[in-house]
Protein backbone atom coordinates (compact mmCIF):
# COMPACT_ATOMS: atom_id res chain seq x y z
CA UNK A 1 48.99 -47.06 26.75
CA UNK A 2 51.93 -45.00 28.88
CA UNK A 3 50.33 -46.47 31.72
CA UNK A 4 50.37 -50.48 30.45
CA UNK A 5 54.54 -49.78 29.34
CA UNK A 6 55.28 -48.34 32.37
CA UNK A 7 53.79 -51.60 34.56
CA UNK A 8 55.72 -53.69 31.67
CA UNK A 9 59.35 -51.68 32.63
CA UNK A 10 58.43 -51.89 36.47
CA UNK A 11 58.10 -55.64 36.38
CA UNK A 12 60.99 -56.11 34.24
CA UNK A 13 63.20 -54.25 36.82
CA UNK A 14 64.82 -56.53 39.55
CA UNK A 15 63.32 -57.24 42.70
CA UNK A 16 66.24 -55.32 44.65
CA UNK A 17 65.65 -51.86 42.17
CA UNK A 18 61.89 -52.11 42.65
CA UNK A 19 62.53 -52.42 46.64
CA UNK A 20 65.37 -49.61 46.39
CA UNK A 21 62.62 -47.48 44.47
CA UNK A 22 60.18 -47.98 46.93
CA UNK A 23 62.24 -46.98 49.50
CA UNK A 24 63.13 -43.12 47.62
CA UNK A 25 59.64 -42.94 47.08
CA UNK A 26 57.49 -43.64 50.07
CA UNK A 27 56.90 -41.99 53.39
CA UNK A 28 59.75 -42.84 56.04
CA UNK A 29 58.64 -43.61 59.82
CA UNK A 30 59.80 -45.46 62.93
CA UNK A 31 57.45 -47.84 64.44
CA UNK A 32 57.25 -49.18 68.16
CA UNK A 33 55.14 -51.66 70.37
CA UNK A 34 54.47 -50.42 73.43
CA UNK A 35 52.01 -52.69 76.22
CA UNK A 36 49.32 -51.89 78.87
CA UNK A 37 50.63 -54.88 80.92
CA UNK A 38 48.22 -56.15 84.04
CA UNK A 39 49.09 -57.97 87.58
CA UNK A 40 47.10 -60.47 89.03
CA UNK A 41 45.63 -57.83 91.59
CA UNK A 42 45.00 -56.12 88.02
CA UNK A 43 46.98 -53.16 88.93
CA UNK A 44 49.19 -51.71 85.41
CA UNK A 45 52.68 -51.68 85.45
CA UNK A 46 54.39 -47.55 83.86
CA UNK A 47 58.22 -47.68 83.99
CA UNK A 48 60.09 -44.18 84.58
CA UNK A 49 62.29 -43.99 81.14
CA UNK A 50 65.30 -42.06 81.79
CA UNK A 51 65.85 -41.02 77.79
CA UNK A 52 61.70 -39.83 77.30
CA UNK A 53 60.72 -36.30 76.70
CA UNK A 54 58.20 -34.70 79.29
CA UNK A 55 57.89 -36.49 82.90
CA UNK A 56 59.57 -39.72 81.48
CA UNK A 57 56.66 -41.82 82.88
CA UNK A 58 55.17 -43.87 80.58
CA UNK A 59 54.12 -47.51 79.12
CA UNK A 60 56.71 -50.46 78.44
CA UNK A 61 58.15 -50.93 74.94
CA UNK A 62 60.33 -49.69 72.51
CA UNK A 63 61.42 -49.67 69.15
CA UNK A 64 60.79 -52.10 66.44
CA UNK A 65 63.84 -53.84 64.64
CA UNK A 66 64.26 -54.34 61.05
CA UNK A 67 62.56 -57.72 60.02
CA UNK A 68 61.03 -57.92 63.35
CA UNK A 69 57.29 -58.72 64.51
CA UNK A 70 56.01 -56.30 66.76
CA UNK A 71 54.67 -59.01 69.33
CA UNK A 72 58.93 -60.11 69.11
CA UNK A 73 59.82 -56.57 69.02
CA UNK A 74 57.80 -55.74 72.75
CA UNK A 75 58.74 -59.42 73.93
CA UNK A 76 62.78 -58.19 73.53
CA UNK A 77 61.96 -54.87 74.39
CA UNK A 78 60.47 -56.03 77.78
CA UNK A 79 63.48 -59.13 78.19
CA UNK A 80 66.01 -56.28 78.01
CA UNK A 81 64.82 -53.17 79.97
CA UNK A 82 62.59 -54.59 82.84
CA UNK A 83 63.36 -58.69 82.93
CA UNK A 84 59.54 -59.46 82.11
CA UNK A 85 57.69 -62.22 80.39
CA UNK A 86 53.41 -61.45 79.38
CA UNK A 87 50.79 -64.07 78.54
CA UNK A 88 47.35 -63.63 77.15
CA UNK A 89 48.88 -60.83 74.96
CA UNK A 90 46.51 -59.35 72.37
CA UNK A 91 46.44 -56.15 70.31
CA UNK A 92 44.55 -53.13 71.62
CA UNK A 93 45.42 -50.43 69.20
CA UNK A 94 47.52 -49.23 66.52
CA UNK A 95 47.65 -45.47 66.20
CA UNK A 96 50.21 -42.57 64.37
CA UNK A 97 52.02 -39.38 65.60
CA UNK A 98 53.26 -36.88 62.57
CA UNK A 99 56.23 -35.79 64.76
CA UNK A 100 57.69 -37.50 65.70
CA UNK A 101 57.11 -39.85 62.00
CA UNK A 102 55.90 -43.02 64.24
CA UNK A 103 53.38 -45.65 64.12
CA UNK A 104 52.66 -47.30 67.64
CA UNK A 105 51.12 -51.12 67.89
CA UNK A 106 49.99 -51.27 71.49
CA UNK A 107 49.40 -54.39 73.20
CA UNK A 108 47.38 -55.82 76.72
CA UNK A 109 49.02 -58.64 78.24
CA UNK A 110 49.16 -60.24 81.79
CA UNK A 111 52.41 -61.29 83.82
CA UNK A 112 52.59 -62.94 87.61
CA UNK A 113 56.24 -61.68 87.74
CA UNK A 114 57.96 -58.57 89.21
CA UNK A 115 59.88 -56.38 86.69
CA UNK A 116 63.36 -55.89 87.24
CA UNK A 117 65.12 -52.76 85.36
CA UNK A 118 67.89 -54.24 83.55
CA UNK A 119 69.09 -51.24 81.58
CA UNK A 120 70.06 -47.77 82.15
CA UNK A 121 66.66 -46.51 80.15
CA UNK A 122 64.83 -47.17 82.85
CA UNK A 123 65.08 -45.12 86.08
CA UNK A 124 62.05 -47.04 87.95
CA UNK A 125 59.31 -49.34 87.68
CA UNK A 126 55.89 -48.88 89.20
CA UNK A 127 52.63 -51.35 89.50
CA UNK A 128 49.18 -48.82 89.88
CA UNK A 129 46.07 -49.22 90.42
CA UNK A 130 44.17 -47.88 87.64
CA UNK A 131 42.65 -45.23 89.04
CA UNK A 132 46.18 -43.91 90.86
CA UNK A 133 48.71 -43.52 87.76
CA UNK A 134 51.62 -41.15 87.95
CA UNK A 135 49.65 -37.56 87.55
CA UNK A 136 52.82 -36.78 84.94
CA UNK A 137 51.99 -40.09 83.14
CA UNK A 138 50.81 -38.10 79.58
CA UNK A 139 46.92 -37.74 78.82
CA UNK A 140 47.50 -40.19 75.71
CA UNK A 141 48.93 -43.13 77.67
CA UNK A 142 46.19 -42.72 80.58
CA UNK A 143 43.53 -42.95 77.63
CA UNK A 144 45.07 -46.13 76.26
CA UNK A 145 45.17 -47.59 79.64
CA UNK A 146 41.38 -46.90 80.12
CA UNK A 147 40.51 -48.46 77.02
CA UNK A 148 43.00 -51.75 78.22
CA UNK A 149 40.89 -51.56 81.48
CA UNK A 150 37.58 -51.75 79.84
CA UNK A 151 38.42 -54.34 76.95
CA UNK A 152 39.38 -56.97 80.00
């Protein structure tokens, strides 16, 4: 009975206190989209972030907007750090960190272009070969990259 007036009162409430109660209630985390993004010579591209803990080396992407699509979020993301379009893009893997508070939706894509750092994030950016990534590049990236490489 408690339970069947309580769902009466809850969908009685308006839309915006139901959201707002939501929001109090649930679990707060950022989320990104990050990319294992190939060349034609099928080499991956790891940008040197000036702002990232540890070596700074690591995959393209960044931070998800409010309202936004991950596929538009790592589309901006790439537009306004490194000056780079992907095709073919699909999604490899979602995963989740508990600090920091952060779900990740990685993509693979493809590009034919060069990236160009267009913002002060990033220091440098660097096409390898699979097999010769940055040795600071962390353990969880390189993993992610070898599962890119054999989904192709």
């Amino acid at each position: 009975m408690l339970k069947h007036t309580l769902a009466s009162i809850w969908h009685k409430l308006p839309s915006i206190v139901r959201r707002a109660a939501l929001r109090v209630t649930n679990a707060k985390f950022t989320v990104t989209a990050a990319a294992v993004i190939f060349n034609p010579q099928g080499k991956v591209l790891v940008l040197k972030h000036r702002f990232r803990p540890g070596s700074g080396w690591g995959l393209p992407g960044g931070f998800i907007k409010s309202d936004e699509q991950p596929l538009d979020a790592l589309h901006r993301e790439l537009r306004e750090e490194i000056d780079l379009e992907i095709t073919d893009v699909e999604i490899l893997w979602a995963r989740s960190f508990k600090r920091p508070r952060q779900v990740e939706i990685l993509f693979r894509g493809n590009t034919s272009s060069e990236p160009q750092p267009q913002s002060i994030e990033i220091e440098r950016a660097l096409w390898c070969d699979v097999n010769d990534l940055p040795e600071s590049l962390p353990e969880n990236q390189r993993l992610l990259v070898e599962r890119a490489v054999e989904k192709r």
